[in-house]
Protein backbone atom coordinates (compact mmCIF):
# COMPACT_ATOMS: atom_id res chain seq x y z
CA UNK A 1 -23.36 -79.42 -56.21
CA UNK A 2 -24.06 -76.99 -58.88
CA UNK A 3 -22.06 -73.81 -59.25
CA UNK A 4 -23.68 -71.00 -61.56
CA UNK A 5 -21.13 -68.24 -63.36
CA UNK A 6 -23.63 -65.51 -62.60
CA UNK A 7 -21.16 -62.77 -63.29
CA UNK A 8 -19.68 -64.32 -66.26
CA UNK A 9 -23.47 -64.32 -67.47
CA UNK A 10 -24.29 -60.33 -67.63
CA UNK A 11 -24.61 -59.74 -71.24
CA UNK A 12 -25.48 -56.59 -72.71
CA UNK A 13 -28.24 -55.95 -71.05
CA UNK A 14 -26.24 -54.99 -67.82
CA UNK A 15 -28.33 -57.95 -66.00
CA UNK A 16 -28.24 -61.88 -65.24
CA UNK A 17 -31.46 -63.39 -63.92
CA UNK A 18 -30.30 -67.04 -62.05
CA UNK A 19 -34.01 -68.68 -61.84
CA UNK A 20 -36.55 -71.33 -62.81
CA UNK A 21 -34.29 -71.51 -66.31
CA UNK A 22 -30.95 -72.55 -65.00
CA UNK A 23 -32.09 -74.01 -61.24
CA UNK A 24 -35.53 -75.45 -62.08
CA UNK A 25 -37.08 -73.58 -59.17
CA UNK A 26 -39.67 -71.37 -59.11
CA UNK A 27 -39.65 -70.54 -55.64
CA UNK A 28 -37.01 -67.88 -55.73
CA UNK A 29 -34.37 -66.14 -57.92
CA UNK A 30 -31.40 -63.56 -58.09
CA UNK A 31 -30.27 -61.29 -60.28
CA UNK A 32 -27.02 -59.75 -60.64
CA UNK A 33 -26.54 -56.20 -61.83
CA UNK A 34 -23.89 -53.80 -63.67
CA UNK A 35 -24.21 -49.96 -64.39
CA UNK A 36 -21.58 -48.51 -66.17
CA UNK A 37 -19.92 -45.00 -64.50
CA UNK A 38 -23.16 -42.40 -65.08
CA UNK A 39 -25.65 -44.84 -66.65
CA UNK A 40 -28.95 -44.21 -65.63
CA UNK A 41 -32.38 -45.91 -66.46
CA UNK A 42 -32.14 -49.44 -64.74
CA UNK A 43 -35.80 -50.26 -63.92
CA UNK A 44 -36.48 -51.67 -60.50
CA UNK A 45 -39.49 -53.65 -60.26
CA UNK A 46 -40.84 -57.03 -58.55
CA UNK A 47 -44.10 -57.12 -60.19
CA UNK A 48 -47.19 -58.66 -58.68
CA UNK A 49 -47.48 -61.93 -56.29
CA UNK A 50 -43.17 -61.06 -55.98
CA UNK A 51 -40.68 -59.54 -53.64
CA UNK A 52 -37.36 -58.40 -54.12
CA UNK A 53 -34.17 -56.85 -51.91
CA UNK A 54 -32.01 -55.08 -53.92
CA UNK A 55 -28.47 -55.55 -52.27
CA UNK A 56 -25.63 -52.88 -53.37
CA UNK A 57 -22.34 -54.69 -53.38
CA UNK A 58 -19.84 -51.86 -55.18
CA UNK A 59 -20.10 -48.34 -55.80
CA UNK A 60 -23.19 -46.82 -54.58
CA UNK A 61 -26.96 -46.80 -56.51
CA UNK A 62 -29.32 -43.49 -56.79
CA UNK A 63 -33.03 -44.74 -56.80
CA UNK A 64 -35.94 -42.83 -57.97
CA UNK A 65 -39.42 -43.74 -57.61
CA UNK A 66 -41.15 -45.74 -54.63
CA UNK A 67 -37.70 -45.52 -52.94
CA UNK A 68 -35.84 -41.95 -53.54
CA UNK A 69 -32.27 -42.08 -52.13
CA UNK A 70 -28.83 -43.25 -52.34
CA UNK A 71 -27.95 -47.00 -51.51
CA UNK A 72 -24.56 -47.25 -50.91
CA UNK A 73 -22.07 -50.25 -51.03
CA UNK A 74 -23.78 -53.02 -48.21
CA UNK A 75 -26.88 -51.28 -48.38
CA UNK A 76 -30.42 -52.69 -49.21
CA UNK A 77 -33.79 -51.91 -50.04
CA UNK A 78 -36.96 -53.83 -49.92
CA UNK A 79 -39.68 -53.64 -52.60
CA UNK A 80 -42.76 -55.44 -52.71
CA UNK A 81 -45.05 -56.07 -55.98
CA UNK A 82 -45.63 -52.86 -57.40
CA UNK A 83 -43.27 -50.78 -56.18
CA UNK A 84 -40.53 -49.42 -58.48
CA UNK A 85 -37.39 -47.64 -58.55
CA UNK A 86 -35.62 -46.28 -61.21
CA UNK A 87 -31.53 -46.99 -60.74
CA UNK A 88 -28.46 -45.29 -61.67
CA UNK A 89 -25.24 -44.88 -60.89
CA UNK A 90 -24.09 -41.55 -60.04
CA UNK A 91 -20.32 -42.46 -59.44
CA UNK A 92 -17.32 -42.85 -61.73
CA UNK A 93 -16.59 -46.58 -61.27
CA UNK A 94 -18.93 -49.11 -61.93
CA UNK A 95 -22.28 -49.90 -59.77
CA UNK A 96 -22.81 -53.61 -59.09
CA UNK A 97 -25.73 -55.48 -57.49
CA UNK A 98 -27.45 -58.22 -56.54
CA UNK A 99 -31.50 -58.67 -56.28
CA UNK A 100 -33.03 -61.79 -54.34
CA UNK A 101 -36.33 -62.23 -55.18
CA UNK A 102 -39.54 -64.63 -54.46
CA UNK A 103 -43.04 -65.51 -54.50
CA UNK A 104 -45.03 -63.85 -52.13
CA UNK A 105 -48.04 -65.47 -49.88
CA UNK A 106 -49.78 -64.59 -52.78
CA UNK A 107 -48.72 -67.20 -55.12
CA UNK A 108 -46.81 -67.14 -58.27
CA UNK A 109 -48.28 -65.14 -61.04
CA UNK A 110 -46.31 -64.33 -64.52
């Protein structure tokens, strides 16, 4: 059994992608998030031949964009290729959350 430190992995950039890199797979992927109290910016998007649920796990997320709301803690959205949200994190305590994501019937494309 292989255990990944995804948390322990979130390096500046605020995000940790667990895929093809660390598993070998290419059929799916997650990605675990951090924004900082107020941080806004956090771009949202699955891209082409990919889908993504974007799962809010603490604190609460305010998207922009192909999805306009507020997801809060054990809330999720679903986007699909294209579609994009822009994320931040209106609160005062961090924002944390987790994307699973695969190929759609379309294929992989990168």
């Amino acid at each position: 059994m292989q255990v990944y430190d995804v948390a322990g992995q979130v390096a500046d950039t605020g995000e940790y992608i667990l895929g093809a890199n660390a598993t070998g797979s290419h059929a799916c992927y997650l990605i675990y998030g951090v924004l900082a109290a107020g941080e806004a910016g956090r771009d949202l998007r699955p891209g082409p031949g990919h889908e993504e649920m974007v799962l809010c796990i603490r604190g609460s997320l305010r998207l922009t964009g192909s999805h306009t709301g507020t997801v809060a803690a054990g809330q999720a959205v679903h986007l699909r290729g294209v579609e994009s949200c822009l994320a931040s994190n209106p609160g005062t305590g961090e924002a944390v959350y987790v994307i699973a994501g695969g190929h759609t019937g379309d294929g992989h494309r990168h």
